[in-house]
C-alpha atoms as a PDB file:
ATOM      1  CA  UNK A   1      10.941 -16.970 -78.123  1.00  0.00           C
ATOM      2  CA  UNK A   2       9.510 -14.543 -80.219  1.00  0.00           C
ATOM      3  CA  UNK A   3      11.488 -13.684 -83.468  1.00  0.00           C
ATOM      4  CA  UNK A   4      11.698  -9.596 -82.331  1.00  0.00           C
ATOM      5  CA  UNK A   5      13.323 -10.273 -79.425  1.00  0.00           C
ATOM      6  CA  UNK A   6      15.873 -12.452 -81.019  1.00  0.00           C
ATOM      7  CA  UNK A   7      16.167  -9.393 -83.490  1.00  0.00           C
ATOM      8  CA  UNK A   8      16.894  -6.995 -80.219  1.00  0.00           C
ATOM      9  CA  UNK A   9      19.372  -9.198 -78.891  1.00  0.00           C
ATOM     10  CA  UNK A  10      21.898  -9.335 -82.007  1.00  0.00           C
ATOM     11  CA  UNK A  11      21.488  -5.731 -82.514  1.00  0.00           C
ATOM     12  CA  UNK A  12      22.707  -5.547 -79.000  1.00  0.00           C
ATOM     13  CA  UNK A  13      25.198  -8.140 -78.681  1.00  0.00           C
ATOM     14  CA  UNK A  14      27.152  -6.042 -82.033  1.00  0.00           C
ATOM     15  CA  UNK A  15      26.774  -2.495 -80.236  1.00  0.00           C
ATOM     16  CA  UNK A  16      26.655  -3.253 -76.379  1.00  0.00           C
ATOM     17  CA  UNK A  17      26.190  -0.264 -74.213  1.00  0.00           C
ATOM     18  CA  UNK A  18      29.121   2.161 -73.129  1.00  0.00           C
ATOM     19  CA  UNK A  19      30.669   1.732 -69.465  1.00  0.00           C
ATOM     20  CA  UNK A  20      28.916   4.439 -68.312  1.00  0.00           C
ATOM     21  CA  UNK A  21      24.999   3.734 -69.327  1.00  0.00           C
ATOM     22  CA  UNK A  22      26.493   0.199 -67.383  1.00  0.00           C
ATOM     23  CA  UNK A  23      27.271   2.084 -64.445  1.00  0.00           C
ATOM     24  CA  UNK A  24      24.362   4.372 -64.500  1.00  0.00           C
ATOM     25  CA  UNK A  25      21.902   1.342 -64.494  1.00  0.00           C
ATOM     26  CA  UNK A  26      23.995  -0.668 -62.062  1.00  0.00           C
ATOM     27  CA  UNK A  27      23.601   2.518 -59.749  1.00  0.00           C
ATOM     28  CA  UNK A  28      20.234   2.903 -59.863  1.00  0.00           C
ATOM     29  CA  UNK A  29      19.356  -0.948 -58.825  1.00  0.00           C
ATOM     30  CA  UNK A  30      21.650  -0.424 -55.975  1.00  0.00           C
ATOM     31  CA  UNK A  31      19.647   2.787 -55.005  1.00  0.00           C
ATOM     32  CA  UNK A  32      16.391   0.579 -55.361  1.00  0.00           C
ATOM     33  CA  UNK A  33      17.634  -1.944 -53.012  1.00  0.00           C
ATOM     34  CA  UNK A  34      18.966   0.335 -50.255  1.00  0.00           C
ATOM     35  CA  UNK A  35      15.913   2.020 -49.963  1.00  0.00           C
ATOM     36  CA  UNK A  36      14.155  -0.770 -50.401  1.00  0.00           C
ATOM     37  CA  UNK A  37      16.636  -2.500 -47.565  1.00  0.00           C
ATOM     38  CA  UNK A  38      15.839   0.322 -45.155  1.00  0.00           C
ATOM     39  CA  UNK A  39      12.569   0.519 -45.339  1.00  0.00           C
ATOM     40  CA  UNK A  40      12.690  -3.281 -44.909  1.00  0.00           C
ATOM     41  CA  UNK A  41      14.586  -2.792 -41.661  1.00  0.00           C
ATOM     42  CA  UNK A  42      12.103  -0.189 -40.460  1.00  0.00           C
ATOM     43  CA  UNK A  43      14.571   2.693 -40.527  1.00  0.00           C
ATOM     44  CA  UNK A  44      12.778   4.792 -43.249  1.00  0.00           C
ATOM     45  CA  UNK A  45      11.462   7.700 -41.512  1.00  0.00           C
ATOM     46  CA  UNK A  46       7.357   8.378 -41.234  1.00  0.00           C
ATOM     47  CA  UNK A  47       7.815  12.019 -42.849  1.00  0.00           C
ATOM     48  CA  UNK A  48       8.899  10.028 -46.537  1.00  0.00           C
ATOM     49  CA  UNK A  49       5.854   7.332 -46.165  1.00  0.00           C
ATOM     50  CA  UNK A  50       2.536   8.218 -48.026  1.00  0.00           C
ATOM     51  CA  UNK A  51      -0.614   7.441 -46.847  1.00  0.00           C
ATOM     52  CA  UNK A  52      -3.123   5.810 -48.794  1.00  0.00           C
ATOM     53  CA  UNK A  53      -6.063   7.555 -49.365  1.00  0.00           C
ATOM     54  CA  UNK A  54      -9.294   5.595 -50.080  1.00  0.00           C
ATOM     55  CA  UNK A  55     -11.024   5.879 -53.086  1.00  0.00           C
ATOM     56  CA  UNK A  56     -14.601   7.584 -52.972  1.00  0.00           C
ATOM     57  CA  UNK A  57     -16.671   6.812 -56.287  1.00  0.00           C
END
């Protein structure tokens, strides 16, 4: 394991993030995974998909 990454992890093991930066990231993998769930099960509507355009050089 590199040696900065050990550094990163005691910094934040002696100040851990506040409740609320918890909360905020916890709600936004949720959010991932339910759109990700409904698009999964087909229910995302065609006006939200993009289309890919190809690439002309």
């Amino acid at each position: 394991m590199n040696p900065i990454w050990l550094m990163r992890m005691s910094r934040w093991a002696r100040n851990p993030p506040s409740a609320t930066r918890v909360k905020l990231v916890f709600g936004a993998i949720i959010l991932a995974l339910l759109i990700f769930g409904i698009e999964w099960m087909g229910w995302w509507p065609d006006w939200a998909t993009t289309e890919r355009v190809p690439r002309r050089f």
